[in-house]
N, C-alpha and C. Protein backbone atom coordinates (compact mmCIF):
# COMPACT_ATOMS: atom_id res chain seq x y z
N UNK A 1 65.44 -27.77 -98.57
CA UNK A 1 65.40 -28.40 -99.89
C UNK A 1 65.03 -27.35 -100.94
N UNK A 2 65.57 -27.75 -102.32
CA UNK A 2 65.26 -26.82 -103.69
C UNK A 2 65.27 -27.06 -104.73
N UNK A 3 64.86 -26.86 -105.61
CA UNK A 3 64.71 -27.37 -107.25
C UNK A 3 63.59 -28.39 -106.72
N UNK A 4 63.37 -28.95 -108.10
CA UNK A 4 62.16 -29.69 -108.63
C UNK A 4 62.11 -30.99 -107.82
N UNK A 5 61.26 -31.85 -107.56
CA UNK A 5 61.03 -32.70 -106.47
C UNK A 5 61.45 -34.20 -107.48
N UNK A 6 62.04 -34.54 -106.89
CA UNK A 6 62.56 -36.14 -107.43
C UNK A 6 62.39 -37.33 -106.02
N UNK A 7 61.72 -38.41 -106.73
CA UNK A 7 61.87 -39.56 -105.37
C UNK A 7 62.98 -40.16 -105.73
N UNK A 8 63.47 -40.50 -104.44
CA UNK A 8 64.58 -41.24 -104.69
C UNK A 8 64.24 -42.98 -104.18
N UNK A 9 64.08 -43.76 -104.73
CA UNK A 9 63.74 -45.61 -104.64
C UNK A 9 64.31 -46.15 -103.49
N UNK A 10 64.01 -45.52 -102.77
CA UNK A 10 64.97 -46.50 -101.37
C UNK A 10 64.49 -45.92 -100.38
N UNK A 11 64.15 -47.14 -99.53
CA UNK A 11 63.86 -47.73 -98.22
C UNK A 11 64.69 -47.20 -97.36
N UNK A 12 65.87 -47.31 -97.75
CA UNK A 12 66.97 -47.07 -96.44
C UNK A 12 67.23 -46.02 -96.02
N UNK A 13 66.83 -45.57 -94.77
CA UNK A 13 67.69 -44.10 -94.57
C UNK A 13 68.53 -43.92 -94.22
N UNK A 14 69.73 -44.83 -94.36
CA UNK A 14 71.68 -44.31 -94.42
C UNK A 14 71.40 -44.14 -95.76
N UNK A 15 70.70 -45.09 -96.77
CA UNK A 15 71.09 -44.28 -98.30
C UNK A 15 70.41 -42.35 -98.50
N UNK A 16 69.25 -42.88 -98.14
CA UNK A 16 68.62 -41.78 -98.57
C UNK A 16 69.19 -40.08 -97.85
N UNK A 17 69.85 -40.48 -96.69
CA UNK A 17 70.32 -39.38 -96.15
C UNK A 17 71.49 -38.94 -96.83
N UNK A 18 72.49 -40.06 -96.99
CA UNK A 18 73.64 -39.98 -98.27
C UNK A 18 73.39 -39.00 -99.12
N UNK A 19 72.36 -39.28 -100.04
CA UNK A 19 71.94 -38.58 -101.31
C UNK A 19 71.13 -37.44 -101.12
N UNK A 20 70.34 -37.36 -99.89
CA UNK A 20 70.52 -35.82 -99.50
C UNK A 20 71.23 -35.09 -99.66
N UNK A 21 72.75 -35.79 -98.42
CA UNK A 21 73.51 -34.78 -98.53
C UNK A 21 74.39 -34.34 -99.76
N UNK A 22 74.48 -34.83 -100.59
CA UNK A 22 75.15 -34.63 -101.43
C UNK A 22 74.45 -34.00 -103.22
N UNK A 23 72.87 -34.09 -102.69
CA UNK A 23 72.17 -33.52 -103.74
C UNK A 23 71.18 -32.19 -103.47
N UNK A 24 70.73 -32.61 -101.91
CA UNK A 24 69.89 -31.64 -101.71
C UNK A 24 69.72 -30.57 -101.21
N UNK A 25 70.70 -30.08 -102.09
CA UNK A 25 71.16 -28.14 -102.29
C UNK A 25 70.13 -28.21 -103.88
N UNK A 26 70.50 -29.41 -104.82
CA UNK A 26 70.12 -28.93 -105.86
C UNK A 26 68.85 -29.80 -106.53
N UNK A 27 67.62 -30.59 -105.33
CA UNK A 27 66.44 -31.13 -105.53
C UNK A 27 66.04 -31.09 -104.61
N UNK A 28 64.79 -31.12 -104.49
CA UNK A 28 63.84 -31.85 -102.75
C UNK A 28 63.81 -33.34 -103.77
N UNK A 29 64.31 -33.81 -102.42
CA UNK A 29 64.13 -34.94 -102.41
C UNK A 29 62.90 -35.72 -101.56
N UNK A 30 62.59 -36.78 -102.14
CA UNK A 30 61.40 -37.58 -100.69
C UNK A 30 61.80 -38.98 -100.83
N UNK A 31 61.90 -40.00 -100.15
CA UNK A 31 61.95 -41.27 -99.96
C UNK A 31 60.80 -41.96 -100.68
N UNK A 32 61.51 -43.53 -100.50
CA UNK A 32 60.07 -44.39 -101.02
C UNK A 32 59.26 -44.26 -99.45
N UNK A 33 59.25 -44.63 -98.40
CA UNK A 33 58.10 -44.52 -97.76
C UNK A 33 57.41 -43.23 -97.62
N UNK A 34 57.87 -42.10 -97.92
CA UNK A 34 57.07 -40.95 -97.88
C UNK A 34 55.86 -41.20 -99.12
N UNK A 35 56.39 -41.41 -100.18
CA UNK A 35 55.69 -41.51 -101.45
C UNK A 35 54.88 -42.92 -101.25
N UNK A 36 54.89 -44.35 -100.54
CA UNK A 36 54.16 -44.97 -100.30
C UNK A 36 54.63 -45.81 -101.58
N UNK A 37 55.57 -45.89 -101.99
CA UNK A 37 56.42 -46.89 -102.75
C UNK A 37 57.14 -48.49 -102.44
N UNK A 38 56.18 -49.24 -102.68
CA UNK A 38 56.68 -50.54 -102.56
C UNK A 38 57.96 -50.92 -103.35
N UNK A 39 58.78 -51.87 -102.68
CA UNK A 39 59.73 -52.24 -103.86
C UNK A 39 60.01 -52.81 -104.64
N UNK A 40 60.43 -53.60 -105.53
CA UNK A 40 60.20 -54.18 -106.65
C UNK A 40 61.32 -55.27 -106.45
N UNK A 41 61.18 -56.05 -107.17
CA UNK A 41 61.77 -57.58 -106.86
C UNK A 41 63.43 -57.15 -107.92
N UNK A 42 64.55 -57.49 -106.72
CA UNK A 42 65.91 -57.07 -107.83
C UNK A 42 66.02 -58.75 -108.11
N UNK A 43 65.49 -58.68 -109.62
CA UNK A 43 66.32 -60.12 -110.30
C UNK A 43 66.99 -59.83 -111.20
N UNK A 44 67.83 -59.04 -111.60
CA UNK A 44 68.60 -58.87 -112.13
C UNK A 44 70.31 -59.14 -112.28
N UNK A 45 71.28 -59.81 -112.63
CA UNK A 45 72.72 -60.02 -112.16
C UNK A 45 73.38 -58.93 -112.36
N UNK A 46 72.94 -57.59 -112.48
CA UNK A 46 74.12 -56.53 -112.30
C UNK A 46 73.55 -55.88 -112.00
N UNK A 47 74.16 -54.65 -111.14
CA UNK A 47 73.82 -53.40 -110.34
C UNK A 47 73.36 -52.41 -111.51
N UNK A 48 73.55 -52.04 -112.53
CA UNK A 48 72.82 -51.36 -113.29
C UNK A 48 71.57 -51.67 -113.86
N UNK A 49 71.03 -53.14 -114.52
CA UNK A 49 70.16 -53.42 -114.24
C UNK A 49 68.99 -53.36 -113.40
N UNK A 50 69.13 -53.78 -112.26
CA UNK A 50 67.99 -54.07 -110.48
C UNK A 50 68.52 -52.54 -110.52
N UNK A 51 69.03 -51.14 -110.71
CA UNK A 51 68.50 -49.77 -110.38
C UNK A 51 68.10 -49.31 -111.39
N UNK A 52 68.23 -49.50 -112.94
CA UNK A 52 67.32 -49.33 -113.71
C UNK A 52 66.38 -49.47 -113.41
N UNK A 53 65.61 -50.72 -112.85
CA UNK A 53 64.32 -51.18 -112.49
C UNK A 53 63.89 -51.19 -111.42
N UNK A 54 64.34 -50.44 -110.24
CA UNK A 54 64.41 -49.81 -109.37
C UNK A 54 63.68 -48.36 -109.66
N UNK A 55 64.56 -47.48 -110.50
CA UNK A 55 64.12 -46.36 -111.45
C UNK A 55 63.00 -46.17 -111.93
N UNK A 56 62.25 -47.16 -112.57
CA UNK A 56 61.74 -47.30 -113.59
C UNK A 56 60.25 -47.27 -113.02
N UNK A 57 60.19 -48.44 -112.03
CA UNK A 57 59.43 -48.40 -111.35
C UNK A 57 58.80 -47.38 -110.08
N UNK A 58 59.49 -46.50 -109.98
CA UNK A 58 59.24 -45.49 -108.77
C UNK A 58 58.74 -44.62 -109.86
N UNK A 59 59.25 -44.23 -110.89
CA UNK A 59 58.73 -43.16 -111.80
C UNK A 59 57.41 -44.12 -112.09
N UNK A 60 57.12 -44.97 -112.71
CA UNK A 60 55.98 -45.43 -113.41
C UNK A 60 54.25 -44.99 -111.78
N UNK A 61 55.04 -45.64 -111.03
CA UNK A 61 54.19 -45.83 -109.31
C UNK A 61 53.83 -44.26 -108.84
N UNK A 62 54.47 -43.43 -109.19
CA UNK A 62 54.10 -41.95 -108.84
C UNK A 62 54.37 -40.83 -109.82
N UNK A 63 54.98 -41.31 -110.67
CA UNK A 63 54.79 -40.02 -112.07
C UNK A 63 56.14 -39.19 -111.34
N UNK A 64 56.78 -39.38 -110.39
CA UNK A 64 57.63 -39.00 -110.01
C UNK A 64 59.11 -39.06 -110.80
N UNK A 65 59.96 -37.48 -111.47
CA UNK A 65 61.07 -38.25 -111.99
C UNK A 65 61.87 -38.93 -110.54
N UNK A 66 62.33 -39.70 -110.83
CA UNK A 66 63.14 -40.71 -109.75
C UNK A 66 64.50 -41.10 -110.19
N UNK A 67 65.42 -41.40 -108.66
CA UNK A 67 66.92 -41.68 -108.87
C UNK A 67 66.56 -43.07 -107.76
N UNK A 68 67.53 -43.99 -108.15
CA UNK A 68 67.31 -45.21 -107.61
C UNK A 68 69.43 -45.91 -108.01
N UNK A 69 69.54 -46.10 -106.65
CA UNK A 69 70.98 -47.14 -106.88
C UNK A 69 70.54 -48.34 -106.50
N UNK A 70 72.06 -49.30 -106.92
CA UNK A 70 72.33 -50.35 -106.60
C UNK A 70 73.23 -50.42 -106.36
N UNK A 71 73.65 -50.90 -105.12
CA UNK A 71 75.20 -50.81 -104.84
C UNK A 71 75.24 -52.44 -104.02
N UNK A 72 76.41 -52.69 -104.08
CA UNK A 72 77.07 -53.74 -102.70
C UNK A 72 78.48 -53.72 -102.58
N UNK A 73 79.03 -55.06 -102.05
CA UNK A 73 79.97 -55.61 -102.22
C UNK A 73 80.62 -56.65 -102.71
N UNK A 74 81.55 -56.36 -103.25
CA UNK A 74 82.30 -57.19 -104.36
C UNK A 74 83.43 -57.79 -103.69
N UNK A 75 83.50 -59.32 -103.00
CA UNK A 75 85.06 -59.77 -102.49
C UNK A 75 85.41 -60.44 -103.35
N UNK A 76 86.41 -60.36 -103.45
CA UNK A 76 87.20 -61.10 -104.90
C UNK A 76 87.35 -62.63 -104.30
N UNK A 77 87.68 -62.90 -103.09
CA UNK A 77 87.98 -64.19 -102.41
C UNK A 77 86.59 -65.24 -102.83
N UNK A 78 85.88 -64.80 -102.46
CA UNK A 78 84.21 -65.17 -102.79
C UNK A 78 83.46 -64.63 -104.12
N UNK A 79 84.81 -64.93 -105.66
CA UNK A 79 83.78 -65.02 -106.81
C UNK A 79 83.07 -63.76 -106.96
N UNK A 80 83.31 -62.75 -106.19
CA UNK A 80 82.52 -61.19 -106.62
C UNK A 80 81.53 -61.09 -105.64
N UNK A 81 80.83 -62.51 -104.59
CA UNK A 81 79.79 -62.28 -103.55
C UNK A 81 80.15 -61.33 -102.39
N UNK A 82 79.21 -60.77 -101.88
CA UNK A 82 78.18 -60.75 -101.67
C UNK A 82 77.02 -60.22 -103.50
N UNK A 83 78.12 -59.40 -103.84
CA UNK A 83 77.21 -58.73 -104.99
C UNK A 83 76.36 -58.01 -104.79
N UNK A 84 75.14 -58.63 -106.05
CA UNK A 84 74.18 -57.71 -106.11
C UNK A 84 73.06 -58.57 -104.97
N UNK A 85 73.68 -59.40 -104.04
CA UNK A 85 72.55 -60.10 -103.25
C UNK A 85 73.32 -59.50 -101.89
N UNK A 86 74.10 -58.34 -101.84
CA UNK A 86 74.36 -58.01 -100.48
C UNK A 86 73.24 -57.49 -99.30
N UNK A 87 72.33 -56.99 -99.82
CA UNK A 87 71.15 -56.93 -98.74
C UNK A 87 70.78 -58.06 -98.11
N UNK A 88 70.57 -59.21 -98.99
CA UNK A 88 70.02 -60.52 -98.46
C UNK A 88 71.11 -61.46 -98.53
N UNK A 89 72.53 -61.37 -98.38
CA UNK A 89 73.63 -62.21 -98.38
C UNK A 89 73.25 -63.68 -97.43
N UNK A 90 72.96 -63.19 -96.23
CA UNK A 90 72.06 -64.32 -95.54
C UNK A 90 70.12 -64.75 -95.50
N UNK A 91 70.32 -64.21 -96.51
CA UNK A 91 68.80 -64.48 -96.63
C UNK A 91 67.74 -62.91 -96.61
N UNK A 92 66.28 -63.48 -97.41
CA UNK A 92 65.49 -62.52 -97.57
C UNK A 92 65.51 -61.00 -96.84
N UNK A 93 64.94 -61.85 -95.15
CA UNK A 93 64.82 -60.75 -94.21
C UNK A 93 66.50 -60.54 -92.89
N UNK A 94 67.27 -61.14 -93.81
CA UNK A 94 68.71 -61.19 -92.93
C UNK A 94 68.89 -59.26 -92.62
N UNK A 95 69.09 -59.16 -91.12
CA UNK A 95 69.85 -57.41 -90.66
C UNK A 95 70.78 -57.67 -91.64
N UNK A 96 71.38 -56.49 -91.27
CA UNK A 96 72.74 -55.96 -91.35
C UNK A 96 74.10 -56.86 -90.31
N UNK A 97 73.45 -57.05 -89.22
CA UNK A 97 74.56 -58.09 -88.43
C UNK A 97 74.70 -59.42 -88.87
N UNK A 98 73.26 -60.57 -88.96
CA UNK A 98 73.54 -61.21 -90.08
C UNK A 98 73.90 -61.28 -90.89
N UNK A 99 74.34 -60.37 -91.78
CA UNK A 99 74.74 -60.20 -93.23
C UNK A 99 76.59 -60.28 -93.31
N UNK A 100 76.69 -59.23 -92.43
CA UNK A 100 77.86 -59.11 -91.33
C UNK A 100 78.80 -60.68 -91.39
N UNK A 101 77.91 -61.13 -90.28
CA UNK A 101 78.43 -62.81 -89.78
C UNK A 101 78.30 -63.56 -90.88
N UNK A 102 77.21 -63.95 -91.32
CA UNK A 102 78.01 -64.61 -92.51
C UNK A 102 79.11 -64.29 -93.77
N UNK A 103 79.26 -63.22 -93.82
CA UNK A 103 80.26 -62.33 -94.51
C UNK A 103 82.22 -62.93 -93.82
N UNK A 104 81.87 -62.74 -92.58
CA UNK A 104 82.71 -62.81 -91.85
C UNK A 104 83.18 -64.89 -91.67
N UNK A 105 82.07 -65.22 -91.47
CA UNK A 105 82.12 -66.46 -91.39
C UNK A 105 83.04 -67.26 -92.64
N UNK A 106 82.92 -66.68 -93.96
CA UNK A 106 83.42 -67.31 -94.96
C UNK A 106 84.55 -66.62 -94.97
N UNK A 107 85.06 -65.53 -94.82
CA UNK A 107 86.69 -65.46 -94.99
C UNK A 107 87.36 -65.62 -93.91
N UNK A 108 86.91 -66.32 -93.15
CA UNK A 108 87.56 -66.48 -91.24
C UNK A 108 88.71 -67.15 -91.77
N UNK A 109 89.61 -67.78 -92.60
CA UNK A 109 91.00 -68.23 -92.90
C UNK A 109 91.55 -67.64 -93.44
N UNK A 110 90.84 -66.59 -94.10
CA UNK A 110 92.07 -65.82 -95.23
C UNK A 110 92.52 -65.00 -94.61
N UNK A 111 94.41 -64.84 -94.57
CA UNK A 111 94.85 -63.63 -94.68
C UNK A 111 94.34 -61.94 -94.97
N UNK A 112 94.66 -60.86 -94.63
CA UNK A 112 94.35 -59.82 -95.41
C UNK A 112 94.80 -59.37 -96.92
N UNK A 113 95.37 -60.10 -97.32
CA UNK A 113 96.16 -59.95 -98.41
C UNK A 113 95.06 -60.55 -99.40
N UNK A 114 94.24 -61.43 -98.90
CA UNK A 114 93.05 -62.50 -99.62
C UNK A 114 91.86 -61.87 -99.21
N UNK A 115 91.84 -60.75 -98.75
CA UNK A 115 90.37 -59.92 -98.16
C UNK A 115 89.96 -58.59 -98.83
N UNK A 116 90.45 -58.54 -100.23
CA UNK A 116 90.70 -57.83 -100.76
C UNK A 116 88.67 -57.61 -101.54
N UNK A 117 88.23 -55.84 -101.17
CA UNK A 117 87.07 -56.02 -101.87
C UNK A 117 87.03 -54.56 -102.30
N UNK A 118 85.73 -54.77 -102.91
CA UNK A 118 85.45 -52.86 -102.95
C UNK A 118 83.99 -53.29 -102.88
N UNK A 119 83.41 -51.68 -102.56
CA UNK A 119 81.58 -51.37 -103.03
C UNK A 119 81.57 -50.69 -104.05
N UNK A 120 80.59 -51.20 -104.50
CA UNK A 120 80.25 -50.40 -105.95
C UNK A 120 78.72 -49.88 -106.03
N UNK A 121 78.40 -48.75 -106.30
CA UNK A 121 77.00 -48.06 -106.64
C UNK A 121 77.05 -47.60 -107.95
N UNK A 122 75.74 -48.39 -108.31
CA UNK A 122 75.43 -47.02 -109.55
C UNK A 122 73.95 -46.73 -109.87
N UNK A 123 73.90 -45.46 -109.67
CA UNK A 123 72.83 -44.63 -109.70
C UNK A 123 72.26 -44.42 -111.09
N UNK A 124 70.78 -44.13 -111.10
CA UNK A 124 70.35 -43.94 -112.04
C UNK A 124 69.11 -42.88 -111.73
N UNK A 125 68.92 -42.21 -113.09
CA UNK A 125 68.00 -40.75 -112.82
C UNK A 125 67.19 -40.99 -113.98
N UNK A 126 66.09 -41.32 -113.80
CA UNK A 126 64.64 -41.19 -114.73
C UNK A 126 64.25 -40.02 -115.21
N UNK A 127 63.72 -39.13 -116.18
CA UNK A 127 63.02 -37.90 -115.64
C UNK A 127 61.51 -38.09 -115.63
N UNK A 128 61.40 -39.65 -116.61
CA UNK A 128 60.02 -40.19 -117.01
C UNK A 128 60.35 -41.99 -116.50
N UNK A 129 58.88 -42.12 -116.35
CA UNK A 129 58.78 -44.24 -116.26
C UNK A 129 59.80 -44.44 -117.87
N UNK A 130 59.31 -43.43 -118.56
CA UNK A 130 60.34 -44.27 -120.25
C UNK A 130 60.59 -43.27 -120.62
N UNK A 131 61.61 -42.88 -119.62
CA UNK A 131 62.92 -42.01 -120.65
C UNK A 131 63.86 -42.70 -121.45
N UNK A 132 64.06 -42.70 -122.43
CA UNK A 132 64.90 -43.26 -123.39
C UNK A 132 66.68 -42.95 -122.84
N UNK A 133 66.36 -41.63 -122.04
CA UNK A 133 68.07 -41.22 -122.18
C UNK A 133 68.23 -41.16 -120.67
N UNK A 134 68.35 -42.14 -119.82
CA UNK A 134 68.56 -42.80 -118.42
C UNK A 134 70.08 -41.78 -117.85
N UNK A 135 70.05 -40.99 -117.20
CA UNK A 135 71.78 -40.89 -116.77
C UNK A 135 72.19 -41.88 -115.73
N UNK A 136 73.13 -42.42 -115.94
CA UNK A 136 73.59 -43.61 -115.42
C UNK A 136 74.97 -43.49 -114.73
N UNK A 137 75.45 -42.98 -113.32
CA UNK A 137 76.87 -42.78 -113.10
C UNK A 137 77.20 -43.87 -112.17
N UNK A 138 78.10 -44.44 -111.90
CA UNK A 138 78.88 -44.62 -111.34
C UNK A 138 80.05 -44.90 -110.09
N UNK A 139 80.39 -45.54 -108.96
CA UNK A 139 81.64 -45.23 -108.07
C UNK A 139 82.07 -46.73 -107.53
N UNK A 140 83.59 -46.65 -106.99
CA UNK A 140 83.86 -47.83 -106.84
C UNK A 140 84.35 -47.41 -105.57
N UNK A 141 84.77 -48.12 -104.82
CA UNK A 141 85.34 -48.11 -103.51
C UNK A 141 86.05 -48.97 -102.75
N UNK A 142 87.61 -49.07 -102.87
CA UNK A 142 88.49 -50.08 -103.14
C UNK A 142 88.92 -50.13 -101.40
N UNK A 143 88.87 -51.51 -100.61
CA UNK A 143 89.30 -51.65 -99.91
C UNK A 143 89.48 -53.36 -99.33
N UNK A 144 89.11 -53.63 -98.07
CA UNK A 144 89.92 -54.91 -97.31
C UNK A 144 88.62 -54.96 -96.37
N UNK A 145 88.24 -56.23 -96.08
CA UNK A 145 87.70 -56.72 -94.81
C UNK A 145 88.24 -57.16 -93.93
N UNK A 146 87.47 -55.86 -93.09
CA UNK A 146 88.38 -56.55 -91.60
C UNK A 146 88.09 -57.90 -90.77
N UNK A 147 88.97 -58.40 -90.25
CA UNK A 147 88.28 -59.72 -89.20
C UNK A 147 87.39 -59.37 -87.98
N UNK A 148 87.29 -58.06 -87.79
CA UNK A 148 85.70 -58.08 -86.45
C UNK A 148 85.36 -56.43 -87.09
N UNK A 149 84.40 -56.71 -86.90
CA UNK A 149 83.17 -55.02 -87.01
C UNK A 149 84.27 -53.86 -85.52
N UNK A 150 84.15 -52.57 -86.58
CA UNK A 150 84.61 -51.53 -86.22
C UNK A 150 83.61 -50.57 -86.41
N UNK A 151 83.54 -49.28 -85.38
CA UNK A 151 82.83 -48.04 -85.66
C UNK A 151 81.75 -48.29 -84.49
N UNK A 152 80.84 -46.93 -84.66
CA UNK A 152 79.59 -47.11 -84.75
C UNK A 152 78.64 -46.28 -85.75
N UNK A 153 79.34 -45.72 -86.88
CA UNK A 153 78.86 -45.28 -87.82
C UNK A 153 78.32 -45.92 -89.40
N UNK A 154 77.68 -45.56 -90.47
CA UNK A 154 77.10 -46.33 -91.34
C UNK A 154 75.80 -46.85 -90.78
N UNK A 155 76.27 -48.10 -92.10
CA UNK A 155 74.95 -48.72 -91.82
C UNK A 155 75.47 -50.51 -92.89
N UNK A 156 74.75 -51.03 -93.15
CA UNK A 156 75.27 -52.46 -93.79
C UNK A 156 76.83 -52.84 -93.71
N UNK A 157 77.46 -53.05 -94.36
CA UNK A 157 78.80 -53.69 -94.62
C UNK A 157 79.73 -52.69 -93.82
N UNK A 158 79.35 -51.21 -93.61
CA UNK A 158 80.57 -50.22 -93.11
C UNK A 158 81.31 -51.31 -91.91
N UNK A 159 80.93 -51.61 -90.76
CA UNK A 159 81.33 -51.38 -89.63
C UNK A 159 82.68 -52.95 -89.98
N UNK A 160 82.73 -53.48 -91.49
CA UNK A 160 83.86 -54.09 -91.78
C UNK A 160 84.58 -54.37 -92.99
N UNK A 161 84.14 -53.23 -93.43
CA UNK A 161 84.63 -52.55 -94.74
C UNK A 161 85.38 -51.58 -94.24
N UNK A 162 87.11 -51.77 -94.45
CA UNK A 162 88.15 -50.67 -94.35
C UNK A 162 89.03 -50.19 -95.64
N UNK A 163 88.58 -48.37 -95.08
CA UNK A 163 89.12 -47.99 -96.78
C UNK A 163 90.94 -48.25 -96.58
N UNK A 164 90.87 -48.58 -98.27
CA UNK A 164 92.38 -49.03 -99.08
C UNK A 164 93.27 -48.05 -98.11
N UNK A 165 93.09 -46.72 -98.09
CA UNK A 165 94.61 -45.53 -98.22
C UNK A 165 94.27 -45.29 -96.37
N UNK A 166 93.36 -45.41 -95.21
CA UNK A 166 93.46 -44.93 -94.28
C UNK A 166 93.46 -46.04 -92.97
N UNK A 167 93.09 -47.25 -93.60
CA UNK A 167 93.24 -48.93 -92.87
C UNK A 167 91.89 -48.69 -91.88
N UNK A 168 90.86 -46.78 -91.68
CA UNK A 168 89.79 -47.31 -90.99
C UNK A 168 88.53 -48.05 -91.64
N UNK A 169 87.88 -48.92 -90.52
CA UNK A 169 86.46 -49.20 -91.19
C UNK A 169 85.56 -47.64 -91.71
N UNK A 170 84.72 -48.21 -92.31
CA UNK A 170 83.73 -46.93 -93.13
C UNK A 170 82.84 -46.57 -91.74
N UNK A 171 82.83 -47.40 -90.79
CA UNK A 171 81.98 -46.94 -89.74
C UNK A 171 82.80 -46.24 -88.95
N UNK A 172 83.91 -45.90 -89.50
CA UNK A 172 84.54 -45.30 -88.09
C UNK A 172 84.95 -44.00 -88.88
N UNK A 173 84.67 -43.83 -89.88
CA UNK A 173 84.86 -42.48 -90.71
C UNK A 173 83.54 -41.44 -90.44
N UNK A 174 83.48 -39.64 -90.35
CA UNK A 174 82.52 -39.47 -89.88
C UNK A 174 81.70 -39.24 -91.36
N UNK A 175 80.86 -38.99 -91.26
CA UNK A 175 79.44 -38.88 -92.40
C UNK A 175 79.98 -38.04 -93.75
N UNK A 176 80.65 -36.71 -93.13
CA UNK A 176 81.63 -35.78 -93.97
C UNK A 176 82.19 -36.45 -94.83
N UNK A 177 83.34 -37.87 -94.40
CA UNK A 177 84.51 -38.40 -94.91
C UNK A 177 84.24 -39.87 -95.55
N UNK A 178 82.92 -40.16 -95.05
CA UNK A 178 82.41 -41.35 -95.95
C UNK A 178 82.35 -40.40 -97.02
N UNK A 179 81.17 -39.67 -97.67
CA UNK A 179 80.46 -38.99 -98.59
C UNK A 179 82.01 -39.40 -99.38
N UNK A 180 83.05 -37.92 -99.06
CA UNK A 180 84.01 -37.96 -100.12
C UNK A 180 85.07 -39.16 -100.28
N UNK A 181 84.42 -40.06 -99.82
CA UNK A 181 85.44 -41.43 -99.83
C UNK A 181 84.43 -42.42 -100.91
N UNK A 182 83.10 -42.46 -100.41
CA UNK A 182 82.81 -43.90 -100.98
C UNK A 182 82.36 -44.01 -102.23
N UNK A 183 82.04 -45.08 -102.17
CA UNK A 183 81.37 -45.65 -104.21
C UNK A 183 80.14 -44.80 -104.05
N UNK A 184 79.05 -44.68 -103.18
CA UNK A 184 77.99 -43.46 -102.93
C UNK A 184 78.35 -42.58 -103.26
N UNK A 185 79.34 -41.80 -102.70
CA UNK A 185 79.58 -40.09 -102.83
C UNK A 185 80.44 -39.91 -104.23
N UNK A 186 81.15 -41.15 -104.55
CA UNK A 186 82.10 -40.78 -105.93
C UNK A 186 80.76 -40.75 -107.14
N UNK A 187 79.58 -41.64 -106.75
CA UNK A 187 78.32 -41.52 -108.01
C UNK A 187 77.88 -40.51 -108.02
N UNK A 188 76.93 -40.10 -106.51
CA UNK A 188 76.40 -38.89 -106.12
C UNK A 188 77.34 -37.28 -106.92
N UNK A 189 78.52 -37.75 -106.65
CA UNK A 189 79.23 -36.26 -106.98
C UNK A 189 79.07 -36.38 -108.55
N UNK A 190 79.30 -37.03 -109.32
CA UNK A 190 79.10 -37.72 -110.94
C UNK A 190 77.77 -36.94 -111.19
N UNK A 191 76.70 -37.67 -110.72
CA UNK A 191 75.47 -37.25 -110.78
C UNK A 191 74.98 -35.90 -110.51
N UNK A 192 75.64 -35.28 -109.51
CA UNK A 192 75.66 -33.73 -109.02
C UNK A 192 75.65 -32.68 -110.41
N UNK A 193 76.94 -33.28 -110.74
CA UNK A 193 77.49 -32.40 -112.11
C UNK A 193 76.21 -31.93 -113.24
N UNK A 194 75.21 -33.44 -113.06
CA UNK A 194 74.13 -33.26 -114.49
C UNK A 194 73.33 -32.52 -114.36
N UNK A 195 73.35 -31.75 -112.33
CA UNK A 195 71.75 -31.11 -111.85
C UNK A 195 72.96 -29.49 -111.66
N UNK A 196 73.26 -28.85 -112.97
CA UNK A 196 73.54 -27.61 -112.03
C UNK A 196 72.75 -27.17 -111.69
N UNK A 197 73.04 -25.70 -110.76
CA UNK A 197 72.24 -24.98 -110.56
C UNK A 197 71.71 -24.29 -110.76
């Protein structure tokens, strides 16, 4: 790790390793459990919002500047759900396989032609709890749900989320080819640009 130390707001370590790889040539990075960062309640209806305040709050909790996303999935069949409630699609403390099955459960009639979704992240970089000038990027990630879990790679939605141009699930892509494929790595690389070196 190098450059100046930033936390990054997340629990998860498929995210947090993500944004390693794709930042930490040019920050040390540390997680919320290293820093002892609780998380903060997302009530917000859009993904820029709940990581603003995501953001906001990791900087305020440790004086730390902080980067914090929000990402999910967007099926068009289901009104834009899972959304910004894709962590808890089945509830509070629902896995990832739960989340999965009921995911799966509601488009069990549609065609692929009607399975049409993408993920979306967007990141945000504090340098203060109240920076006025937030950098805020971006990524989308256009693809299809499959009818059964593929891979054993990722982590949440991958193993039935298949990208648009290659028909594999994201779990079956290796770590390399997620990065330069997904709504993660298209923000991350966005965001890259603001930290030269």
């Amino acid at each position: 790790m190098t450059g100046p130390t930033w936390l990054v707001a997340t629990h998860n370590p498929g995210k947090l390793e993500e944004i390693r790889a794709l930042l930490g040539d040019r920050l040390s990075l540390i997680g919320a459990a290293n820093a002892k960062l609780t998380a903060p309640e997302e009530t917000a209806p859009t993904f820029v919002e709940n990581a603003l305040a995501k953001a906001r709050h990791g900087a305020a909790a440790t004086g730390l500047p902080t980067i914090a996303d929000d990402s999910g999935l967007v099926v068009d069949a289901l009104g834009g759900a899972p959304g910004v409630r894709s962590a808890r699609y089945a509830g509070d403390d629902a896995s990832d396989a739960d989340n999965i099955e009921r995911l799966l459960t509601a488009l069990a009639d549609l065609p692929r032609q009607r399975r049409a979704a993408r993920f979306i992240c967007v990141i945000v970089a504090l340098r203060s709890a109240d920076d006025p000038t937030p950098l805020i990027v971006q990524g989308a990630w256009q693809g299809h749900i499959a009818e059964r879990p593929r891979g054993q790679g990722g982590f949440g939605y991958d193993p039935i989320f298949e990208d648009a141009e290659q028909g594999l699930t994201a779990a079956e892509l290796s770590a390399a080819e997620k990065n330069a494929r997904s709504h993660r790595g298209q923000a991350l690389q966005a965001l890259r640009r603001c930290f030269p070196r």
